[in-house]
Protein backbone atom coordinates (compact mmCIF):
# COMPACT_ATOMS: atom_id res chain seq x y z
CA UNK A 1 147.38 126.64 141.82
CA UNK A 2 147.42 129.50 139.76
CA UNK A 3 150.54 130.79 139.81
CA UNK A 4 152.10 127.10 138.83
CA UNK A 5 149.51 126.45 136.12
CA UNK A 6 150.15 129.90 134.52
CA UNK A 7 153.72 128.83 134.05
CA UNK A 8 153.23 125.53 133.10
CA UNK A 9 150.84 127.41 130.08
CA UNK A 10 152.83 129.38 128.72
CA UNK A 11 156.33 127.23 128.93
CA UNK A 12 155.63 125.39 125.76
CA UNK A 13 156.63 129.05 124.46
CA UNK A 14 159.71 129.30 126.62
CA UNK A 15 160.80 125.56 125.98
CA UNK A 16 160.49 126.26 122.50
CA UNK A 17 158.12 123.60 121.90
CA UNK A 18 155.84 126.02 120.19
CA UNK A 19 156.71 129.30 118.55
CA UNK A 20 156.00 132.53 120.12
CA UNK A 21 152.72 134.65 118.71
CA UNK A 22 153.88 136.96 116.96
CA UNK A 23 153.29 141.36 116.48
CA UNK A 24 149.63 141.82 114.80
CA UNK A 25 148.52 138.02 115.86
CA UNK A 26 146.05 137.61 118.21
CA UNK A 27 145.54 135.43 121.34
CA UNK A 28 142.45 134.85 123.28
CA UNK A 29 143.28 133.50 126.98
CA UNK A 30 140.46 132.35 128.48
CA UNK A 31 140.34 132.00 132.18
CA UNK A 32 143.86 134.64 132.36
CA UNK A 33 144.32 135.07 136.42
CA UNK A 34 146.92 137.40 138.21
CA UNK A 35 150.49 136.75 138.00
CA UNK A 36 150.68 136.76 134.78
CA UNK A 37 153.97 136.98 133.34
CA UNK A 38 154.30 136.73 129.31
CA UNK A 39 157.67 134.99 128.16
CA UNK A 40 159.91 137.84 126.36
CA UNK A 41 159.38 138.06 122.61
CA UNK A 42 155.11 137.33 123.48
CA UNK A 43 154.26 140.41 120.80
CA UNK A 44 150.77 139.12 119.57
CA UNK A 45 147.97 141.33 120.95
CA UNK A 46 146.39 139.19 123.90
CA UNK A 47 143.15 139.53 125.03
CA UNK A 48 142.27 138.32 128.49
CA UNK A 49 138.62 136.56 129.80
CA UNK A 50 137.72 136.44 133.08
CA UNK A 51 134.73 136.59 134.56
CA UNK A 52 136.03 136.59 139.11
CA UNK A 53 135.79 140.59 139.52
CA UNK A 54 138.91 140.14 142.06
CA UNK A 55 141.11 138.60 139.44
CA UNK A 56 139.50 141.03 136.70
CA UNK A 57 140.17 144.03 138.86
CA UNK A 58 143.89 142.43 139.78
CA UNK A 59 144.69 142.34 135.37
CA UNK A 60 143.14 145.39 134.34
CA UNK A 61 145.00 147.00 136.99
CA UNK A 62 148.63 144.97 136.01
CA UNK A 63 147.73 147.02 131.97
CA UNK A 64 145.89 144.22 130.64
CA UNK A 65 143.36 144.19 127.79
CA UNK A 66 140.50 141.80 130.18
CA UNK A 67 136.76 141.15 129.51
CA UNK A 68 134.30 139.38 131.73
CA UNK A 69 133.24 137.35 128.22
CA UNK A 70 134.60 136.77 124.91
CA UNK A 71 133.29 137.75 121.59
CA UNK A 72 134.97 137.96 118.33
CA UNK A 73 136.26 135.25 116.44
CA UNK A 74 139.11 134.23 114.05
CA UNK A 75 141.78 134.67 117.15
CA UNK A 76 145.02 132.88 115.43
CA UNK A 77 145.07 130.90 118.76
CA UNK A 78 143.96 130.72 122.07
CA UNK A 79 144.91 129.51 125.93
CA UNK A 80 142.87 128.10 128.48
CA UNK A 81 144.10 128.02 131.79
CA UNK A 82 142.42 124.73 133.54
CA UNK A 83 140.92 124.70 137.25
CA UNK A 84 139.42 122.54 138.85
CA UNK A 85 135.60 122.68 137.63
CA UNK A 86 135.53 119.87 134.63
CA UNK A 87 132.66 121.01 133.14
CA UNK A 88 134.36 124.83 132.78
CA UNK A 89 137.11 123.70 131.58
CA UNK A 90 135.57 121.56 129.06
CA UNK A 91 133.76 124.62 127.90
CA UNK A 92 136.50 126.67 127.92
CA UNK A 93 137.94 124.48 125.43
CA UNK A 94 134.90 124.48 122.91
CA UNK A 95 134.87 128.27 122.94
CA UNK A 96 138.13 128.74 122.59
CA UNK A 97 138.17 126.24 119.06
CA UNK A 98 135.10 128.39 118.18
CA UNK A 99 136.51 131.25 117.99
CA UNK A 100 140.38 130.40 116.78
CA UNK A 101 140.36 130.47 112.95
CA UNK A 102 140.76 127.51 111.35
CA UNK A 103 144.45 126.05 111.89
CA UNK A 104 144.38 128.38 114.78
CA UNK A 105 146.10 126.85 118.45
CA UNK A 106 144.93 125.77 121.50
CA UNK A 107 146.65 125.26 124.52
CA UNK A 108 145.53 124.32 127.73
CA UNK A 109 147.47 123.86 130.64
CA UNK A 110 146.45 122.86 134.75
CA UNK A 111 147.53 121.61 137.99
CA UNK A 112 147.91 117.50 138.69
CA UNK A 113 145.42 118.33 141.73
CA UNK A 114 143.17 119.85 139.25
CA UNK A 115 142.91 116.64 136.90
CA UNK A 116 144.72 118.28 133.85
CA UNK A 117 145.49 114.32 132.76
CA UNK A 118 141.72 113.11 132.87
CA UNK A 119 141.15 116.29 130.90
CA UNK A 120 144.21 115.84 128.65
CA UNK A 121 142.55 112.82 128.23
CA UNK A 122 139.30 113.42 127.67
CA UNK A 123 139.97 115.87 124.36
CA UNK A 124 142.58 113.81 123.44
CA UNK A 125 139.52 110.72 123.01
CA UNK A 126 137.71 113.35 120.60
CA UNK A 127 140.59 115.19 118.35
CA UNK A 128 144.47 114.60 117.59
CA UNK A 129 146.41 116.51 119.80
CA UNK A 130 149.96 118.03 118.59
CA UNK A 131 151.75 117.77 122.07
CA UNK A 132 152.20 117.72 125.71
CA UNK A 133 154.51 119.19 128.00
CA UNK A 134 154.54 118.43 131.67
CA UNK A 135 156.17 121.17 134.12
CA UNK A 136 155.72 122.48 136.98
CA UNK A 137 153.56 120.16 138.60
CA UNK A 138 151.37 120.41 135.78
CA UNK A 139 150.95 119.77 132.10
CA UNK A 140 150.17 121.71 128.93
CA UNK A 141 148.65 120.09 126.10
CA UNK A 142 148.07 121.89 122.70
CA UNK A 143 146.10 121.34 119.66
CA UNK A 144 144.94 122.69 115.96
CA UNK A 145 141.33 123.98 114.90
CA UNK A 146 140.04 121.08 112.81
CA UNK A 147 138.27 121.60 109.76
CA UNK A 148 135.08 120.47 111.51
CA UNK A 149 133.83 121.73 114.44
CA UNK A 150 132.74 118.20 116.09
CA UNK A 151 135.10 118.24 118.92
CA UNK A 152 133.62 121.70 120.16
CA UNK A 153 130.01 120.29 119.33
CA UNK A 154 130.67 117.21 121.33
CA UNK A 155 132.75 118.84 124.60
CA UNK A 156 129.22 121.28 124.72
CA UNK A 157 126.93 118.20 124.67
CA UNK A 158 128.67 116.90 127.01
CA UNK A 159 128.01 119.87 129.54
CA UNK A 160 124.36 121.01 128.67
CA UNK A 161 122.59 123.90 130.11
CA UNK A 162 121.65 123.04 133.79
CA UNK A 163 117.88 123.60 135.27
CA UNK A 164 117.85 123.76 139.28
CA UNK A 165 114.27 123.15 140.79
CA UNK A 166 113.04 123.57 137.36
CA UNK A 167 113.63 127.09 137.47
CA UNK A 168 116.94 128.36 138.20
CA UNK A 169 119.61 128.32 134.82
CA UNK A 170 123.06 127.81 136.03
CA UNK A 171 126.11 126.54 134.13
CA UNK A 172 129.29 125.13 134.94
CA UNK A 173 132.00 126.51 137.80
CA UNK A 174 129.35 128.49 139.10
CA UNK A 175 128.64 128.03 143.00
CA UNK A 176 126.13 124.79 143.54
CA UNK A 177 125.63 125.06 139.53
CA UNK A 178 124.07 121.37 139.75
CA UNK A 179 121.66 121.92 142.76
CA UNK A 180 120.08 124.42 145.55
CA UNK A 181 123.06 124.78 147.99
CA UNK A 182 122.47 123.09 151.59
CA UNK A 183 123.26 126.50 153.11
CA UNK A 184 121.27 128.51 150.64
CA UNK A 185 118.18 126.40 151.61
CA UNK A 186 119.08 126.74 155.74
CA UNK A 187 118.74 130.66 155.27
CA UNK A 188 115.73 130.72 153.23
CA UNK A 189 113.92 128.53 155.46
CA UNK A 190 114.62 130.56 158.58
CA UNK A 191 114.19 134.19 156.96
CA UNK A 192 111.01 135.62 158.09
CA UNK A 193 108.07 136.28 155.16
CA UNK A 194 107.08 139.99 156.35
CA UNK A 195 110.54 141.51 155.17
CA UNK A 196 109.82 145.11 154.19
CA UNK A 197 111.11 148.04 152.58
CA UNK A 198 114.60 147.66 150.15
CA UNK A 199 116.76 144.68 150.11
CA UNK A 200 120.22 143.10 149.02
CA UNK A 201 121.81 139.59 148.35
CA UNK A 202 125.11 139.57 148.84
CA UNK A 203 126.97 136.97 147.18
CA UNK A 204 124.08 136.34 145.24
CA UNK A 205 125.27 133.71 142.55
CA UNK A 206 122.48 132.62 140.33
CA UNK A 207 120.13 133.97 142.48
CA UNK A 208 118.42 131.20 144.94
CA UNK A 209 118.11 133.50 147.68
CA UNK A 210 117.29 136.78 146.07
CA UNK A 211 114.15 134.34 144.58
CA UNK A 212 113.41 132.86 147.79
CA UNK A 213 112.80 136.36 149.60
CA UNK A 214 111.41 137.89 146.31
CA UNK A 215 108.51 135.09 146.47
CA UNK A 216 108.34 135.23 150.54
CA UNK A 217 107.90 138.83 151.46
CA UNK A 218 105.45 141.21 149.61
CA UNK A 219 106.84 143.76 151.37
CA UNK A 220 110.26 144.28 149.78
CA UNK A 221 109.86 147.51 147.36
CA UNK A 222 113.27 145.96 145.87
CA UNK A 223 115.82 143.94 145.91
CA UNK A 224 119.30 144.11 144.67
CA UNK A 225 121.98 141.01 143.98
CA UNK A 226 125.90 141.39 144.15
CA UNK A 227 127.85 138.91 143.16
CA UNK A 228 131.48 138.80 142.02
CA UNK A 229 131.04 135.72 139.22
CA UNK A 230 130.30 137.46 136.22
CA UNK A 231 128.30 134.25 134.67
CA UNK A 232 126.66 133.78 137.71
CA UNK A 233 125.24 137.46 138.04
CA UNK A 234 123.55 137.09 134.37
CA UNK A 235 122.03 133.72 135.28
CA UNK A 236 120.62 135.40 138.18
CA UNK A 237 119.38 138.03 136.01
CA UNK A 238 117.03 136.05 133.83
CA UNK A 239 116.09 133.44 136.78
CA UNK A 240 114.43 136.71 138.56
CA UNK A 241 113.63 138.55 135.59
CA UNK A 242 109.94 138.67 136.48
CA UNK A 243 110.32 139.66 140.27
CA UNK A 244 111.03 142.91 142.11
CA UNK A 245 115.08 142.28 141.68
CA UNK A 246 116.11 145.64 140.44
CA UNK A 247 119.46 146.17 140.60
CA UNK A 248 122.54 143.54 139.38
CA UNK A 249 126.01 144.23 140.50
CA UNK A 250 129.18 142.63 139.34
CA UNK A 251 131.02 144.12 142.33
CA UNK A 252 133.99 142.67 144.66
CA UNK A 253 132.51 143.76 148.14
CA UNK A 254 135.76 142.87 149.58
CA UNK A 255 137.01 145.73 147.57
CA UNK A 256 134.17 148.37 146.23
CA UNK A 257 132.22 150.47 148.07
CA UNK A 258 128.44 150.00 148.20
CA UNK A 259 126.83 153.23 147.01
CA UNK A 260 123.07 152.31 148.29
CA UNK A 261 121.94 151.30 151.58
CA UNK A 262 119.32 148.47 152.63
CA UNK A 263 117.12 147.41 155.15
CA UNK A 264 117.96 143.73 154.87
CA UNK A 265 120.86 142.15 153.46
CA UNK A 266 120.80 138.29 153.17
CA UNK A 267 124.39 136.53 152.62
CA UNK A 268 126.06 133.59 152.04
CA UNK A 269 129.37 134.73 152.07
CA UNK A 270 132.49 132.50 150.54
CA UNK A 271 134.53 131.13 153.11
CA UNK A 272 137.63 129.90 150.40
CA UNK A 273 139.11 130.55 147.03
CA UNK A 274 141.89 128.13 147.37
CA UNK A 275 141.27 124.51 148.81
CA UNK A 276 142.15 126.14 152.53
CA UNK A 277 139.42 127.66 154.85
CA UNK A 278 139.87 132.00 154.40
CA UNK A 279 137.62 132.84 157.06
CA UNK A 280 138.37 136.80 156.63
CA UNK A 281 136.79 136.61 153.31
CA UNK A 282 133.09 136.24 155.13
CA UNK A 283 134.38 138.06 157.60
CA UNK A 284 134.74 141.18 155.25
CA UNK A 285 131.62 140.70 154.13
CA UNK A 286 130.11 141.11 157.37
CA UNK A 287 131.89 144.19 157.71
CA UNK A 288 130.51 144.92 153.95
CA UNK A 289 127.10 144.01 154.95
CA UNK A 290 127.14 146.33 158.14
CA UNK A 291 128.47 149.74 156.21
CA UNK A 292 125.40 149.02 153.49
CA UNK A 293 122.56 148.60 155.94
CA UNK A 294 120.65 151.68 157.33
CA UNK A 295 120.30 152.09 160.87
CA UNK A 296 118.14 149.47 162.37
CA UNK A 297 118.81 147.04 159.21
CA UNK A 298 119.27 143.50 159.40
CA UNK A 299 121.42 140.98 157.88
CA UNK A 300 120.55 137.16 157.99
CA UNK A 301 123.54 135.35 157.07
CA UNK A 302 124.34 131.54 156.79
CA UNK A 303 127.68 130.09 157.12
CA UNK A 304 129.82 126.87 157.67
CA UNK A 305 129.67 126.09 161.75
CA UNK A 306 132.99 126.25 162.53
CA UNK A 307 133.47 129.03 161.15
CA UNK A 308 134.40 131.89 164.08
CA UNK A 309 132.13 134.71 162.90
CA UNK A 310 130.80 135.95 166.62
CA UNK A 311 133.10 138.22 167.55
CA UNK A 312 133.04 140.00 164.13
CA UNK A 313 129.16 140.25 164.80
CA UNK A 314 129.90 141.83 167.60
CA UNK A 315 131.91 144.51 166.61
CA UNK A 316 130.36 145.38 163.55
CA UNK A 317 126.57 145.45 164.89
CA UNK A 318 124.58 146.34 167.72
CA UNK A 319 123.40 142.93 168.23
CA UNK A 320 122.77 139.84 167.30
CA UNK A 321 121.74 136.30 167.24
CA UNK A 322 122.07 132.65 166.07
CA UNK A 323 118.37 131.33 164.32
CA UNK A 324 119.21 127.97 163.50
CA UNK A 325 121.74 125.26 163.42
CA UNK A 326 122.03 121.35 161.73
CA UNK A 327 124.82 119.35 161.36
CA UNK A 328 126.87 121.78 159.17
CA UNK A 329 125.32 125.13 159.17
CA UNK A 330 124.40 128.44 161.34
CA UNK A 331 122.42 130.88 160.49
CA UNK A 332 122.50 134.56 161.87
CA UNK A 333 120.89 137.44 162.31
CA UNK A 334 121.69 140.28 163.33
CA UNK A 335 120.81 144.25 163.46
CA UNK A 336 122.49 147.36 162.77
């Protein structure tokens, strides 16, 4: 998707539908992903949001000016590249009217399979917008800062903050951001309560799990989350604020090292980031898992059932075992 919508964004520019941003403006791109390729003649200053760690890592490393958040205001416009979470992109939208100056652009571009038309849609129902511009199996829309701010009031009332269990605040795009994940709850219920000694979520997103074992096992001296969502990692950081959680990591552990080592590590891995199954991504986070565990750890780890995981338990531990099963989860253990 990404690769299409990013062109589809910024060919308004190239089409000469809009003019180009030019040396000492600057643009605020929310959502920027790799493969980005500005049109010749982009000169304004661009800085880039994004809050994946991959796709962060991927545009600092292409020379990119890239945050996990925005701050700053009076931006003399801004893109938003659309995906498929509504309720993201709808906040995308506010923030990036927020913090344009007045008069400033937007433009916002996604994929048809993404729902770029109900979205085009959508804002177009709450403010006059300037343009569209389909390509690319996709469409770009673009509008001006009002005087007001009502359009960015009403897009944020329509996605309020989230409260999970009565507990957990989530937001938006992040994993399960609406409820306790089925998978999530599998794990939990079949980790034992007399874990001891230091611990790690993996893929921690706004911290179920790491709750869940903080509140089951006295025992832990600490516990540490990773997680590669940005957002996520600071929801997770307040919903465990008063626990033993230690340590928060904004870390791709398909890419960087872990520098400590655990005697549990709970997971549940990703198993996409397109629509198409990836097993290799859990897969590498078994193998993840396995270099971060002392000798004699344990990792319990959930994941989809027909997912082929075994024989990459099997080569990266000494042994190990399948807990429980339902109709669309497993859940492993296994020991270092």
């Amino acid at each position: 998707m990404s690769a299409e919508a990013l062109k589809t964004l910024f060919h308004p520019f190239e089409a000469e539908a809009l003019s180009l941003p030019r040396r000492g403006e600057r643009v605020l791109f929310l959502g920027a992903e790799p493969g980005l390729r500005l049109p010749p003649a982009f000169e304004a200053t661009l800085n880039l949001v994004q809050g994946f760690r991959p796709y962060f890592r991927a545009l600092q490393a292409a020379g990119f000016m890239v945050t996990p958040q925005s701050a700053g205001d009076g931006f003399d416009a801004a893109l938003v590249l659309a995906g498929r979470h509504r309720g993201q992109n709808e906040l995308r939208i506010a923030e990036a009217m927020e913090r344009v100056a007045e008069g400033g652009l937007t433009v916002i571009a996604g994929g048809k399979e993404d729902g770029i038309a109900s979205l085009r849609k959508r804002v177009g129902d709450l403010a006059q917008l300037d343009d569209h511009l389909p390509k690319y199996h996709g469409t770009a829309f673009w509008l001006r800062r009002p005087a007001d701010m009502q359009v960015a009031a009403a897009l944020r009332a329509a996605n309020p903050a989230l409260l999970v269990g009565d507990r957990f605040h989530t937001a938006p795009g992040m994993f399960s951001f609406d409820r306790v994940d089925a998978g999530s709850k599998l794990l939990v219920d079949n980790l034992p309560g007399d874990l001891r000694g230091s611990a790690a979520d993996f893929c921690a997103g706004w911290g179920y799990v790491a709750a869940q074992m903080a509140a089951r096992s006295p025992g832990l001296t600490g516990l540490d989350l990773y997680e590669a969502d940005f957002d996520a990692l600071e929801a997770a950081r307040g919903n465990l604020g008063d626990t033993v959680a230690q340590g928060f990591f904004w870390t791709d552990l398909l890419a960087e090292p872990v520098e400590r080592r655990y005697d549990v590590i709970a997971m549940n891995p990703p198993f996409h980031r397109s629509r198409a199954a990836e097993p290799e991504i859990g897969a590498g986070m078994i193998r993840a898992a396995a270099k971060a565990l002392k000798p004699g750890g344990r990792l319990f780890m959930v994941a989809n059932r027909q997912l082929p995981y075994e024989p990459v338990l099997s080569t990266a531990f000494a042994s190990h075992a399948e807990l429980a099963r339902d109709g669309m989860f497993k859940v492993f253990v296994a020991r270092r």
